[in-house]
PDB file of N, CA and C in Angstrom:
ATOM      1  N   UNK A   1       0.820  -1.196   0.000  1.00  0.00           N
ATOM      2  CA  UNK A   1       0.000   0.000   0.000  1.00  0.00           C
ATOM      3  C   UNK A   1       0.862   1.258   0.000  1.00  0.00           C
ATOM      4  N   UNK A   2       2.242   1.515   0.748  1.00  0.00           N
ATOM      5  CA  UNK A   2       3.336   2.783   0.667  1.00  0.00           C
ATOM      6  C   UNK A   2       3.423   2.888  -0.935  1.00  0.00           C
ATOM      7  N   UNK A   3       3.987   1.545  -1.671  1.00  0.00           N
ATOM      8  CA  UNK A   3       4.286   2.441  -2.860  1.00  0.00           C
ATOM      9  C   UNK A   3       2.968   2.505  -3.549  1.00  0.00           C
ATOM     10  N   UNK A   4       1.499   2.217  -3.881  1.00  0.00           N
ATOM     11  CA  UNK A   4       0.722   2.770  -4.571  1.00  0.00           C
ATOM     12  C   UNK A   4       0.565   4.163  -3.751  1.00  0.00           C
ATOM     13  N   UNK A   5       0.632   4.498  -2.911  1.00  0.00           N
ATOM     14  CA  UNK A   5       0.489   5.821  -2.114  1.00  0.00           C
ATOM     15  C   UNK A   5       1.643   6.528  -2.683  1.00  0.00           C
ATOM     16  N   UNK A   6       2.783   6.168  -2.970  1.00  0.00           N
ATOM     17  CA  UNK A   6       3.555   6.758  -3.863  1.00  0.00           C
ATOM     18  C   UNK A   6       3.134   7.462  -5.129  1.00  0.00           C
ATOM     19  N   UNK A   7       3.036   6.687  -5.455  1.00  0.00           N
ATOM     20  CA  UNK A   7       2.172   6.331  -7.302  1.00  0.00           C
ATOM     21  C   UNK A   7       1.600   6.974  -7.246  1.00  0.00           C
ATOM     22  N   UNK A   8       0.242   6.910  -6.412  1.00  0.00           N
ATOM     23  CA  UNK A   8      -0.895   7.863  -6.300  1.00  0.00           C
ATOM     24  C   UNK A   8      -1.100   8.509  -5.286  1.00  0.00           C
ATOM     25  N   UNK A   9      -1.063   9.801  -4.916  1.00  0.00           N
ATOM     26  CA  UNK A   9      -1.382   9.818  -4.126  1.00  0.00           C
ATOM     27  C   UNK A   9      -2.888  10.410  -3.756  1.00  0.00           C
ATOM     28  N   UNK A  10      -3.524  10.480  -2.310  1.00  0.00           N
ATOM     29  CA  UNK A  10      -4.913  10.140  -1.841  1.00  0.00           C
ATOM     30  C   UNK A  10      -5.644  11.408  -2.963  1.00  0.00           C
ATOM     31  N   UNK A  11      -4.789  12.659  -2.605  1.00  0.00           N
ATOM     32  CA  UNK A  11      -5.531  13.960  -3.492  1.00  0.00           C
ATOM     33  C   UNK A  11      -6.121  13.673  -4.883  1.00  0.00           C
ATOM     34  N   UNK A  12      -4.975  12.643  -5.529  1.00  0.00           N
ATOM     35  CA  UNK A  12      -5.298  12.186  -6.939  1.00  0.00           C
ATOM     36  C   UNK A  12      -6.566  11.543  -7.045  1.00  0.00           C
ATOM     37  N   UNK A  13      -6.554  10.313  -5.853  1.00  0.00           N
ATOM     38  CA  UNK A  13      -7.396   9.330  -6.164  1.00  0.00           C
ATOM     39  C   UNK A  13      -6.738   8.117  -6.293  1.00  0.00           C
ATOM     40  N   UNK A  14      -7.011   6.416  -5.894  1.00  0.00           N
ATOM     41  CA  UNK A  14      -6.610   5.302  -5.989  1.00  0.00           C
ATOM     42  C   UNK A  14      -7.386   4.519  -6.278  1.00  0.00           C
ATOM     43  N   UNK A  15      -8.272   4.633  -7.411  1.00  0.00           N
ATOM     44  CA  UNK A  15      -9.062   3.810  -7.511  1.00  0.00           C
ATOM     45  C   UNK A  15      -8.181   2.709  -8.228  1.00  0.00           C
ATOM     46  N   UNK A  16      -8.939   1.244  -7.909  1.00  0.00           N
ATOM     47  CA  UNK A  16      -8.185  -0.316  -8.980  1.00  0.00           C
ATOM     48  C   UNK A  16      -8.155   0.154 -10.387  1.00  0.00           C
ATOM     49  N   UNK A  17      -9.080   1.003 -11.030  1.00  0.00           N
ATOM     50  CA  UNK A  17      -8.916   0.698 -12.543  1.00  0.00           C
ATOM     51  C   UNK A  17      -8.226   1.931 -13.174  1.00  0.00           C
ATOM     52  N   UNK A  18      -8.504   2.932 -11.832  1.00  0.00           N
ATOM     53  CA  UNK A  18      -7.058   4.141 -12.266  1.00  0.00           C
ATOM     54  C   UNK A  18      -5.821   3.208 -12.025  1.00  0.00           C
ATOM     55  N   UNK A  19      -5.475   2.314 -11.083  1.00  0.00           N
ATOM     56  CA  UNK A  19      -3.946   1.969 -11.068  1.00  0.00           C
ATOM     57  C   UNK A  19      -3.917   0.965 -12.149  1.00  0.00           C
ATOM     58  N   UNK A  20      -4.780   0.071 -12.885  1.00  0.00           N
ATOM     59  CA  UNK A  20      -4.277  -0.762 -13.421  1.00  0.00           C
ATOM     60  C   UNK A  20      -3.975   0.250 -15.213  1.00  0.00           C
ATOM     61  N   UNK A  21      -4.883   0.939 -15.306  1.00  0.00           N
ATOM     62  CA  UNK A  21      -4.476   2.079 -16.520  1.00  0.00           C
ATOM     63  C   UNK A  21      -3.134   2.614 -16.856  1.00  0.00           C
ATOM     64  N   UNK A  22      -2.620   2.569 -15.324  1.00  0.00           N
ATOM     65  CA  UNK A  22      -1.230   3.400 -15.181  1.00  0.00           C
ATOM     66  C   UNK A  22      -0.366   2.563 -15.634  1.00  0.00           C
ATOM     67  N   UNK A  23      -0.489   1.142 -14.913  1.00  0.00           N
ATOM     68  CA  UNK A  23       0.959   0.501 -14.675  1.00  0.00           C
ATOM     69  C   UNK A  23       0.565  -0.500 -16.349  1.00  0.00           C
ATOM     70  N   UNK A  24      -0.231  -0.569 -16.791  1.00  0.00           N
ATOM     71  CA  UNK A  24      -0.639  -1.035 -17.945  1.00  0.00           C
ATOM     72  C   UNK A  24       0.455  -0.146 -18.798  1.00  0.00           C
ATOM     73  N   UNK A  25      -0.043   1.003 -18.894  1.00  0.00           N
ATOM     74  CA  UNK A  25       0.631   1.831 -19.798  1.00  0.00           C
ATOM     75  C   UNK A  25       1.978   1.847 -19.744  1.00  0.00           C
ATOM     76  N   UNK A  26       2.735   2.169 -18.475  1.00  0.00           N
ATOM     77  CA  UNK A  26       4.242   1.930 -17.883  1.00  0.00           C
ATOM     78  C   UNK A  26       4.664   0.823 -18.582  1.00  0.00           C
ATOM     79  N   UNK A  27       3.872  -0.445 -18.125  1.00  0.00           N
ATOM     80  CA  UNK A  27       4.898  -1.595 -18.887  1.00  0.00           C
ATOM     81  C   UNK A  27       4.827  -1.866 -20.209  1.00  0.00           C
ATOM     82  N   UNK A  28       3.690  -1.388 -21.424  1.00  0.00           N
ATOM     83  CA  UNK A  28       4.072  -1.081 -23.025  1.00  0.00           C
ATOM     84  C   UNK A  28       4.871   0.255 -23.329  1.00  0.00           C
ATOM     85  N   UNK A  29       5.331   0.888 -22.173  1.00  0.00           N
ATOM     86  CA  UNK A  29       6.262   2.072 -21.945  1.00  0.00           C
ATOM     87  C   UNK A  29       7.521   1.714 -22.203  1.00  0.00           C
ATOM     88  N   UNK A  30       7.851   1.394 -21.403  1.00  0.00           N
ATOM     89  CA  UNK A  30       9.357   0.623 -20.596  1.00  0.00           C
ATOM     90  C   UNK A  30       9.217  -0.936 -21.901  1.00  0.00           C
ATOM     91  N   UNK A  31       8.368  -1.898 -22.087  1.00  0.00           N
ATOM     92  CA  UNK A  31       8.370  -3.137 -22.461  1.00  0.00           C
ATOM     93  C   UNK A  31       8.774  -4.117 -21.563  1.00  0.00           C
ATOM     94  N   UNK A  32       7.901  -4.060 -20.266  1.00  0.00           N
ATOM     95  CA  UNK A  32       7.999  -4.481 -19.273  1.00  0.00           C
ATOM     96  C   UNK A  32       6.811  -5.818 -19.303  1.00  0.00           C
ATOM     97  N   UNK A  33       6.318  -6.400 -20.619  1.00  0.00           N
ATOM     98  CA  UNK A  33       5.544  -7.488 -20.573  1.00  0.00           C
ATOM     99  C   UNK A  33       5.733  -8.575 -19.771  1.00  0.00           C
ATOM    100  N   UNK A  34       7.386  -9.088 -19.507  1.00  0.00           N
ATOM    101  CA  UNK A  34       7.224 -10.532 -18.823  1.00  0.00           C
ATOM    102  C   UNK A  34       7.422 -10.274 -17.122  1.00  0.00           C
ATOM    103  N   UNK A  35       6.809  -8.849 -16.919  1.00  0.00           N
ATOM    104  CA  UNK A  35       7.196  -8.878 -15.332  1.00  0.00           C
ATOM    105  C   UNK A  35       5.774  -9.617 -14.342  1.00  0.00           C
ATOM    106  N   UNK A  36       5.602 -10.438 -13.932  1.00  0.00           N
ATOM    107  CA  UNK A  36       4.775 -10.698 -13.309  1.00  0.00           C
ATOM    108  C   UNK A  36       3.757 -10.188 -12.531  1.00  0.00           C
ATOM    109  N   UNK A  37       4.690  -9.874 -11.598  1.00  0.00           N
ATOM    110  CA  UNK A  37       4.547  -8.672 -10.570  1.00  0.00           C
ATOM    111  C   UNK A  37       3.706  -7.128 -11.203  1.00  0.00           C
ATOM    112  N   UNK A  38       4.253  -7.137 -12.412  1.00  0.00           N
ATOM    113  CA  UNK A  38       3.539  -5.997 -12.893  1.00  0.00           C
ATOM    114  C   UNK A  38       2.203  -6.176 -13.782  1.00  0.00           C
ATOM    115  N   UNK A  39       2.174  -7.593 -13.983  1.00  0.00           N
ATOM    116  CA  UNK A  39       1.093  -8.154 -15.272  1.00  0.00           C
ATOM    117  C   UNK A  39      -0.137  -8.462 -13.971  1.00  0.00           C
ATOM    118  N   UNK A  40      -0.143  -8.573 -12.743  1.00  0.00           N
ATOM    119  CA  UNK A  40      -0.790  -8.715 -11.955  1.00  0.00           C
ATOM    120  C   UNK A  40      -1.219  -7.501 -11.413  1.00  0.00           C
ATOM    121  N   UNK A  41      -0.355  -6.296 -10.966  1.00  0.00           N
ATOM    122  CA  UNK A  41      -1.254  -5.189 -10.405  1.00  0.00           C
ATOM    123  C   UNK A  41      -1.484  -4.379 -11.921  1.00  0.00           C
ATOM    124  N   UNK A  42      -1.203  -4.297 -12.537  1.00  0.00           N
ATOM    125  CA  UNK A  42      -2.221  -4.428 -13.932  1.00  0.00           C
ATOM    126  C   UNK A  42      -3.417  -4.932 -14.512  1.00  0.00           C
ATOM    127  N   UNK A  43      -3.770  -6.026 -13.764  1.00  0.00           N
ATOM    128  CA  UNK A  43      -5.163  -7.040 -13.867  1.00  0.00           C
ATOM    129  C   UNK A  43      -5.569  -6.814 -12.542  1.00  0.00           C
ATOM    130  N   UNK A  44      -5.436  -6.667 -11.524  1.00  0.00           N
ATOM    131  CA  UNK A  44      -5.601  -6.446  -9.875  1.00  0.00           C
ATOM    132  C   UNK A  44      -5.827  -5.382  -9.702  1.00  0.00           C
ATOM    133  N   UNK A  45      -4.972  -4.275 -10.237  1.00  0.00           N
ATOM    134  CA  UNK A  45      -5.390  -2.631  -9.102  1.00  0.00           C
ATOM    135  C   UNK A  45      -4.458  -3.343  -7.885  1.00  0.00           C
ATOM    136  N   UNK A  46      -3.607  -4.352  -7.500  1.00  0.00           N
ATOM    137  CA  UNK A  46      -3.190  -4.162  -6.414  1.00  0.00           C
ATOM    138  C   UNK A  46      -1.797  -4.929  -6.429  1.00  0.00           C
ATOM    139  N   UNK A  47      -0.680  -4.472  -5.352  1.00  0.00           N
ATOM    140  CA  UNK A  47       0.651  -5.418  -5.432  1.00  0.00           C
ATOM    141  C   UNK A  47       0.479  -6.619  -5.142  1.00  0.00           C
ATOM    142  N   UNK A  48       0.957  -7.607  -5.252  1.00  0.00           N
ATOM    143  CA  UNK A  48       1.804  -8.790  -5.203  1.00  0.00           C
ATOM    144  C   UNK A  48       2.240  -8.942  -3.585  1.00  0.00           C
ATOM    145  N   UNK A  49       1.446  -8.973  -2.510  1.00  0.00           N
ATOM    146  CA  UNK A  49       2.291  -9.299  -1.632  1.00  0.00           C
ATOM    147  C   UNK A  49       2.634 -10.804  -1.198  1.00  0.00           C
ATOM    148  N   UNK A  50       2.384 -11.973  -1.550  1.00  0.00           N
ATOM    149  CA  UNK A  50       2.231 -12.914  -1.196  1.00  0.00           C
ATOM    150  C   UNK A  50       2.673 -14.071  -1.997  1.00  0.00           C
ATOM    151  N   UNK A  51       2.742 -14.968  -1.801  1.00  0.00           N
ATOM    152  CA  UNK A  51       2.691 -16.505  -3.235  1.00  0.00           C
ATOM    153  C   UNK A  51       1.018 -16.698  -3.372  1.00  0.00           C
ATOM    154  N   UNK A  52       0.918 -16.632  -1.987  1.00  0.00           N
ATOM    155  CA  UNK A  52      -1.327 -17.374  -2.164  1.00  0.00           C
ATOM    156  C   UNK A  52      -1.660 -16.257  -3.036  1.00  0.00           C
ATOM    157  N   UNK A  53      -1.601 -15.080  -3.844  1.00  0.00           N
ATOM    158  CA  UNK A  53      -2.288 -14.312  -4.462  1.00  0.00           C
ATOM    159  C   UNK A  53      -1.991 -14.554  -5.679  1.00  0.00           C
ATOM    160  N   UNK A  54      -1.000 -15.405  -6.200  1.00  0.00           N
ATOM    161  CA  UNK A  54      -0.727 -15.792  -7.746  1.00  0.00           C
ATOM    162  C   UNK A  54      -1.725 -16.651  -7.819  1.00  0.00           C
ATOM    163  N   UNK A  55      -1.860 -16.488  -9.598  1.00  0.00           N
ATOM    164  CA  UNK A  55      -3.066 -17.520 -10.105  1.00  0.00           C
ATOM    165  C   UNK A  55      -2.782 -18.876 -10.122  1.00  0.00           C
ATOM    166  N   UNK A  56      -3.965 -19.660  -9.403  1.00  0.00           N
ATOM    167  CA  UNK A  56      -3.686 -21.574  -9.240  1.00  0.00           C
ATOM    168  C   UNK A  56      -2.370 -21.699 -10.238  1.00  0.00           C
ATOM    169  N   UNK A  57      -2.658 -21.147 -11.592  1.00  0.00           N
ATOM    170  CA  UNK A  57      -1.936 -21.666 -13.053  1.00  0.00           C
ATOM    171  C   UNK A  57      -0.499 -21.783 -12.457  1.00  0.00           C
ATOM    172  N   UNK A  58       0.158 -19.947 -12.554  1.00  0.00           N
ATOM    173  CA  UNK A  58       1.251 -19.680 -12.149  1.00  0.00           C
ATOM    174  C   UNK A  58       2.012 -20.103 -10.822  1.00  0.00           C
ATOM    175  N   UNK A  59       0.930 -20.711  -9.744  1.00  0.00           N
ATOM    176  CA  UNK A  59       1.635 -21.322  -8.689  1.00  0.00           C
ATOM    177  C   UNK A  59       2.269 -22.919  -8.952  1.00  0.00           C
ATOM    178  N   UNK A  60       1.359 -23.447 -10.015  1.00  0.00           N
ATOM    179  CA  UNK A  60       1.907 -24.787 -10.676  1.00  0.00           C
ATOM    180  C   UNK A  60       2.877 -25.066 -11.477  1.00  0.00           C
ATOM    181  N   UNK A  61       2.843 -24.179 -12.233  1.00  0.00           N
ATOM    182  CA  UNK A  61       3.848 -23.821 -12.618  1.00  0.00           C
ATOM    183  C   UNK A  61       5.677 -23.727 -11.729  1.00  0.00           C
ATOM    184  N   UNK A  62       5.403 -22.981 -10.877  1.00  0.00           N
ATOM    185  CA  UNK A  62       6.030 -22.423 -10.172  1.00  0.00           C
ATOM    186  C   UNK A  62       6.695 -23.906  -9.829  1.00  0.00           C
ATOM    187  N   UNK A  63       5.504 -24.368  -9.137  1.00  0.00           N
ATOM    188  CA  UNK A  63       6.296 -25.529  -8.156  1.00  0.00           C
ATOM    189  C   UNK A  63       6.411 -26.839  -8.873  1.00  0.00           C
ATOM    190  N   UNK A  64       6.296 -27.116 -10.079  1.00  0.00           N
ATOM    191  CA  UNK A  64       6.660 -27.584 -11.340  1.00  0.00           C
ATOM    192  C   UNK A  64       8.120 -27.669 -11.622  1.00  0.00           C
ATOM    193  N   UNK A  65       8.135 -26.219 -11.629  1.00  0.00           N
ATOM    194  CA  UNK A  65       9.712 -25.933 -12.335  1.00  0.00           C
ATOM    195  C   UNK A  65      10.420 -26.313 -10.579  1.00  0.00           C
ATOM    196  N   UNK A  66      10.038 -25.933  -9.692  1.00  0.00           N
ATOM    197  CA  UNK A  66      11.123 -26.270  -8.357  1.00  0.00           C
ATOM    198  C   UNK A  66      11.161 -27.899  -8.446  1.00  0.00           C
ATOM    199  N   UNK A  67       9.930 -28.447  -8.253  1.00  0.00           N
ATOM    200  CA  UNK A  67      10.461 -29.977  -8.145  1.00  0.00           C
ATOM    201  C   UNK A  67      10.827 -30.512  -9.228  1.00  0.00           C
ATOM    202  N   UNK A  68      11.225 -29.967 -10.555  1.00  0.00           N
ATOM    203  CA  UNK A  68      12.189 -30.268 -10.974  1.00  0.00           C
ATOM    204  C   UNK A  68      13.561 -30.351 -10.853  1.00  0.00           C
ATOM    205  N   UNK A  69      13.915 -28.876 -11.029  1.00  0.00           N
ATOM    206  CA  UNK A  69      15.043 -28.747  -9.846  1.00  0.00           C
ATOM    207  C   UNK A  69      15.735 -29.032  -8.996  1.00  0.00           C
ATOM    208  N   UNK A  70      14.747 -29.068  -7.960  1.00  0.00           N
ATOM    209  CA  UNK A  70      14.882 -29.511  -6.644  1.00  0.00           C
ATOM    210  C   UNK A  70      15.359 -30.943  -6.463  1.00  0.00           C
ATOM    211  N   UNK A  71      14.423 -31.601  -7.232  1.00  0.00           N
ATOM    212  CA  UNK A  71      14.722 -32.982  -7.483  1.00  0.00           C
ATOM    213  C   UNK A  71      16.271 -33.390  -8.216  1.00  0.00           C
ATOM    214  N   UNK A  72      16.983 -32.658  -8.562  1.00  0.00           N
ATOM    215  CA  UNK A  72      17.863 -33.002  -9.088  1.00  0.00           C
ATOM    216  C   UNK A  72      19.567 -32.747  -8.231  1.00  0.00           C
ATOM    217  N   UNK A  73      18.913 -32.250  -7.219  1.00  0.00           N
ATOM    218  CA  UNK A  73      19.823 -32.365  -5.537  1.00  0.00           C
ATOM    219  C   UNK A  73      19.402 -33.038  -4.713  1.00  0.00           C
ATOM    220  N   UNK A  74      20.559 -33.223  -3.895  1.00  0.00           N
ATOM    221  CA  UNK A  74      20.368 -34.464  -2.969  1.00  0.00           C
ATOM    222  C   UNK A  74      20.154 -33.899  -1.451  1.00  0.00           C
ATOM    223  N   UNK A  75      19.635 -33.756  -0.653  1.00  0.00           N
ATOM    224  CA  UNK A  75      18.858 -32.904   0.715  1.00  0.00           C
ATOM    225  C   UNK A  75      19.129 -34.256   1.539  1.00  0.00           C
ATOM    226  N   UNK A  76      19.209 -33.984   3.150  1.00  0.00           N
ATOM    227  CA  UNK A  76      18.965 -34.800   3.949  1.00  0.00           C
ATOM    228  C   UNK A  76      17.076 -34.587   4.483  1.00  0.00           C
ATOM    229  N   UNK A  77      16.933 -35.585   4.947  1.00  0.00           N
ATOM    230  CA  UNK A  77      15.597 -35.344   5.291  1.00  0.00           C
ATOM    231  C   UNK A  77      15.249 -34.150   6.295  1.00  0.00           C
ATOM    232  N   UNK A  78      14.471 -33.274   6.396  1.00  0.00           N
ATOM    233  CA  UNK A  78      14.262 -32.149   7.176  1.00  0.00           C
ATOM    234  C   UNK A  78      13.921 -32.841   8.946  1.00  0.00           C
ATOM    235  N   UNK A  79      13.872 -32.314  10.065  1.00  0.00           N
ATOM    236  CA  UNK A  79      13.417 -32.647  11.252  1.00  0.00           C
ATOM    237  C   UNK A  79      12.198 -32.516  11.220  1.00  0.00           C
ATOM    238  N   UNK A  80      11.703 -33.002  12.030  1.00  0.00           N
ATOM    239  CA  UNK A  80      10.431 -33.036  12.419  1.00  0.00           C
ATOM    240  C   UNK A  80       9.851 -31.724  12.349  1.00  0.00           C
ATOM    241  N   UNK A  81      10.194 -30.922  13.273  1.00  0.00           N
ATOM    242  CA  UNK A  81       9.831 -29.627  13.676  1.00  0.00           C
ATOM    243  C   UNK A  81       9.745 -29.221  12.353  1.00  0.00           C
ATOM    244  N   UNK A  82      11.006 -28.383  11.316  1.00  0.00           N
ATOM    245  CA  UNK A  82      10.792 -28.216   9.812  1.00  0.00           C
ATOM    246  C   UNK A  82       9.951 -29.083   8.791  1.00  0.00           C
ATOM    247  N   UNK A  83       9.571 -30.059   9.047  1.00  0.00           N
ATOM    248  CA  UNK A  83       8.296 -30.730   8.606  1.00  0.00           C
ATOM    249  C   UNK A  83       7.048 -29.991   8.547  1.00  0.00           C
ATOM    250  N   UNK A  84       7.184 -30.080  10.068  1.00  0.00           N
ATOM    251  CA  UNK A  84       5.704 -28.977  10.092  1.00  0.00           C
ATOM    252  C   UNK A  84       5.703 -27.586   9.821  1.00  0.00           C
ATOM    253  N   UNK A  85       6.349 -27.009  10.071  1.00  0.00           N
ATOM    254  CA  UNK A  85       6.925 -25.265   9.653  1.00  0.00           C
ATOM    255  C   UNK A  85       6.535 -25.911   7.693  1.00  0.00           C
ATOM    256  N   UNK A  86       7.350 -26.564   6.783  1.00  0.00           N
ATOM    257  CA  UNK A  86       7.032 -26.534   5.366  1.00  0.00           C
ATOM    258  C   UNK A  86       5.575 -27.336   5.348  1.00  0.00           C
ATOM    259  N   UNK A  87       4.633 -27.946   6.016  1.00  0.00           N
ATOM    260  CA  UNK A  87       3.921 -28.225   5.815  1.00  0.00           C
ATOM    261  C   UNK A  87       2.745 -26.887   5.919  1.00  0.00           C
ATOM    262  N   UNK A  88       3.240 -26.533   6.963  1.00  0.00           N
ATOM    263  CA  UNK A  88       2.168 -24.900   7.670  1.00  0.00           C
ATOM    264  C   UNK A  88       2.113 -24.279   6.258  1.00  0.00           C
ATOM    265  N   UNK A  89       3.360 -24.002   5.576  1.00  0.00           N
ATOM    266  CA  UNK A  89       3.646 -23.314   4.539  1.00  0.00           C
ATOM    267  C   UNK A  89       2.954 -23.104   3.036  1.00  0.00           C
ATOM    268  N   UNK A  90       3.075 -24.358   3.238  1.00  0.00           N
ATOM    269  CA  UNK A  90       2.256 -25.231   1.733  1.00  0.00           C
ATOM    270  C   UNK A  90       0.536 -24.899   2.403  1.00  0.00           C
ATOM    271  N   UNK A  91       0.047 -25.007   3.573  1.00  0.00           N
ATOM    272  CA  UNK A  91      -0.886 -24.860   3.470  1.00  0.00           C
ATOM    273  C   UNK A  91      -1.682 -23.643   3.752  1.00  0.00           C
ATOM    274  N   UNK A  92      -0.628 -22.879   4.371  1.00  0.00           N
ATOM    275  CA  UNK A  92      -1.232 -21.171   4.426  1.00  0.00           C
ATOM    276  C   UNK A  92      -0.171 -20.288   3.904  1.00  0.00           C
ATOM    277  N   UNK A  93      -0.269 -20.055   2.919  1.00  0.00           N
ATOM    278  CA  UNK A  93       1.223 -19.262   2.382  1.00  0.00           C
ATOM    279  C   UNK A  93       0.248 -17.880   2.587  1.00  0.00           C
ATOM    280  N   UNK A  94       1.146 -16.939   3.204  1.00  0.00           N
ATOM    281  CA  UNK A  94       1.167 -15.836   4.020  1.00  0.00           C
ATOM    282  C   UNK A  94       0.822 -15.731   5.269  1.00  0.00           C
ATOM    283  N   UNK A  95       0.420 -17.002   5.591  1.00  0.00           N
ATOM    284  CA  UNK A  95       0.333 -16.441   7.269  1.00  0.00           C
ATOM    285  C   UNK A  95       1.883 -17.107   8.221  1.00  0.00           C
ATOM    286  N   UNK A  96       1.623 -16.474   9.190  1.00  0.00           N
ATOM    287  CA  UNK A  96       3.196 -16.870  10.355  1.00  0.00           C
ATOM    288  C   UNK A  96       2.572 -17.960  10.715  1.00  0.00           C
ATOM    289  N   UNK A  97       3.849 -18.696  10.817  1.00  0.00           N
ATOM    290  CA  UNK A  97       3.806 -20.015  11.746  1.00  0.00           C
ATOM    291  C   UNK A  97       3.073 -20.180  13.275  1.00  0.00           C
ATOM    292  N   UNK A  98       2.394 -20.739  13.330  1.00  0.00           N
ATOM    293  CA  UNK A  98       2.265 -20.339  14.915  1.00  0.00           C
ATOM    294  C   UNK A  98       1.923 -18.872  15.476  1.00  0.00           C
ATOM    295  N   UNK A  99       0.960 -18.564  14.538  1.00  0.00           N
ATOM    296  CA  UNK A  99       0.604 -17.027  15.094  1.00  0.00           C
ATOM    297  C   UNK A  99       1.809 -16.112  15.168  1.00  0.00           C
ATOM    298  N   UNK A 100       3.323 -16.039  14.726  1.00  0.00           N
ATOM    299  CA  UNK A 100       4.069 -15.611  15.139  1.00  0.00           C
ATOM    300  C   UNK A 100       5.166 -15.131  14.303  1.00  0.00           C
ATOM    301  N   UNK A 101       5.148 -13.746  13.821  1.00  0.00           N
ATOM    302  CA  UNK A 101       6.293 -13.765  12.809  1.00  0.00           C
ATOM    303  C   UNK A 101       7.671 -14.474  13.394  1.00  0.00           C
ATOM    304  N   UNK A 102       7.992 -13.812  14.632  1.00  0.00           N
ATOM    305  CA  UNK A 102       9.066 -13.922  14.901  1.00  0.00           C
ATOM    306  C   UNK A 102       9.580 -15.584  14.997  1.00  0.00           C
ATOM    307  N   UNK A 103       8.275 -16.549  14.965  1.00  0.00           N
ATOM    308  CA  UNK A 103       8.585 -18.102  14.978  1.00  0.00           C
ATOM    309  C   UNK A 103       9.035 -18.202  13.573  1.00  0.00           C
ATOM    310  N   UNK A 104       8.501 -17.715  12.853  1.00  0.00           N
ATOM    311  CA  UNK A 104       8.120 -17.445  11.105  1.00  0.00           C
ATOM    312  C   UNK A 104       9.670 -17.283  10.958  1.00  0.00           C
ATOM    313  N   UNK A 105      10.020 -16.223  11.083  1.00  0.00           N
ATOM    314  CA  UNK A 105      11.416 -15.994  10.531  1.00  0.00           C
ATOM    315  C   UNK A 105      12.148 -17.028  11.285  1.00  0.00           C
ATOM    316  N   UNK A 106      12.670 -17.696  12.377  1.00  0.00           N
ATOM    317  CA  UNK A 106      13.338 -18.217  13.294  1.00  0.00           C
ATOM    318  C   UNK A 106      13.089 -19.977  11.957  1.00  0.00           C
ATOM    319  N   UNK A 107      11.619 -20.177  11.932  1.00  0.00           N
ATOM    320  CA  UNK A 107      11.976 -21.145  10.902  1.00  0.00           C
ATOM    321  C   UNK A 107      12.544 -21.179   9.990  1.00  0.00           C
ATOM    322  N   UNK A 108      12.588 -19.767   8.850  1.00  0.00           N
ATOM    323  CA  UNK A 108      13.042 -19.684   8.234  1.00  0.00           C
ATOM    324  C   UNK A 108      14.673 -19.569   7.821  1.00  0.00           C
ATOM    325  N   UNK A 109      14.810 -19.334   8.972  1.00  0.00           N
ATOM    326  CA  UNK A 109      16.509 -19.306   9.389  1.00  0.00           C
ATOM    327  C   UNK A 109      17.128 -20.985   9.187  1.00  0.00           C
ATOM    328  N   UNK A 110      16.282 -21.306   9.958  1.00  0.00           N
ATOM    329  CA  UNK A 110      16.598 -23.134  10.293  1.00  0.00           C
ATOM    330  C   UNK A 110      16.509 -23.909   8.523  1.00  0.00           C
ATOM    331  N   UNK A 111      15.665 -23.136   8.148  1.00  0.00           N
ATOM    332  CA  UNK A 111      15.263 -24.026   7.021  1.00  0.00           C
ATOM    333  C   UNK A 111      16.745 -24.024   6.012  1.00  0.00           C
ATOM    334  N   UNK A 112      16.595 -22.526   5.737  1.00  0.00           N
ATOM    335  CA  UNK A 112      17.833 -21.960   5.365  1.00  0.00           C
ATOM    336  C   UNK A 112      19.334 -22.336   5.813  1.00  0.00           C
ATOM    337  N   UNK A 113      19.643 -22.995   6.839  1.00  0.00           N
ATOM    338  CA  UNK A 113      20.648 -23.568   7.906  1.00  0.00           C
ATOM    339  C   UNK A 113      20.834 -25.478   7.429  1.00  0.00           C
ATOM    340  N   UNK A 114      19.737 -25.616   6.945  1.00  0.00           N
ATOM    341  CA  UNK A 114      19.760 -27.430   6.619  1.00  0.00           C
ATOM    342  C   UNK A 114      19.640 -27.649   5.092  1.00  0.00           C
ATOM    343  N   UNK A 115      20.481 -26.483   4.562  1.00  0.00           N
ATOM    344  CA  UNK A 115      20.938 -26.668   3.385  1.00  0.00           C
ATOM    345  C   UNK A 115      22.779 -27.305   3.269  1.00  0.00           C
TER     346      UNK A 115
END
């Protein structure tokens, strides 16, 4: 919401189909077609804060191309505890673990650590 308040600000007006006009125009401006991020608050009126706000398509995608990838390194099995932290994940992408950013990041550290 800071940078559309940037963009626009309140005096102007923020309506969804004033911002998607704008950033529409910006990216056949610039030739900013394959930005995601921008092909979405272009169709939205709104940013990208999340993974759960991409379309079903593009999240399959997404995790398509990782377990490909992914699959092609060798990982030890995660602990228990990081089990459930990537399970929480997969099933509420944007919310904190445990009610708790600060658990949130602390997993994320660990996860990041058992590489």
């Amino acid at each position: 919401q800071r940078i559309l308040a940037k963009l626009f600000p309140a005096e102007e007006g923020r309506d969804e189909e004033r911002v998607r006009q704008e950033v529409q125009k910006h990216m056949e401006m610039h030739d900013l077609q394959d930005s995601l991020a921008l092909a979405l608050l272009a169709k939205r009126g709104v940013l990208l804060e999340s993974y759960g706000q991409l379309p079903a398509e593009v999240r399959q995608q997404a995790e398509e191309f990782l377990a490909t990838e992914l699959g092609k390194a060798k990982f030890p099995e995660p602990s228990a505890e990081l089990s459930v932290f990537l399970e929480h994940c997969q099933k509420h992408p944007g919310r904190a673990f445990q009610g708790s950013g600060v658990q949130h990041k602390l997993m994320i550290l660990k996860a990041m650590q058992s590489r």
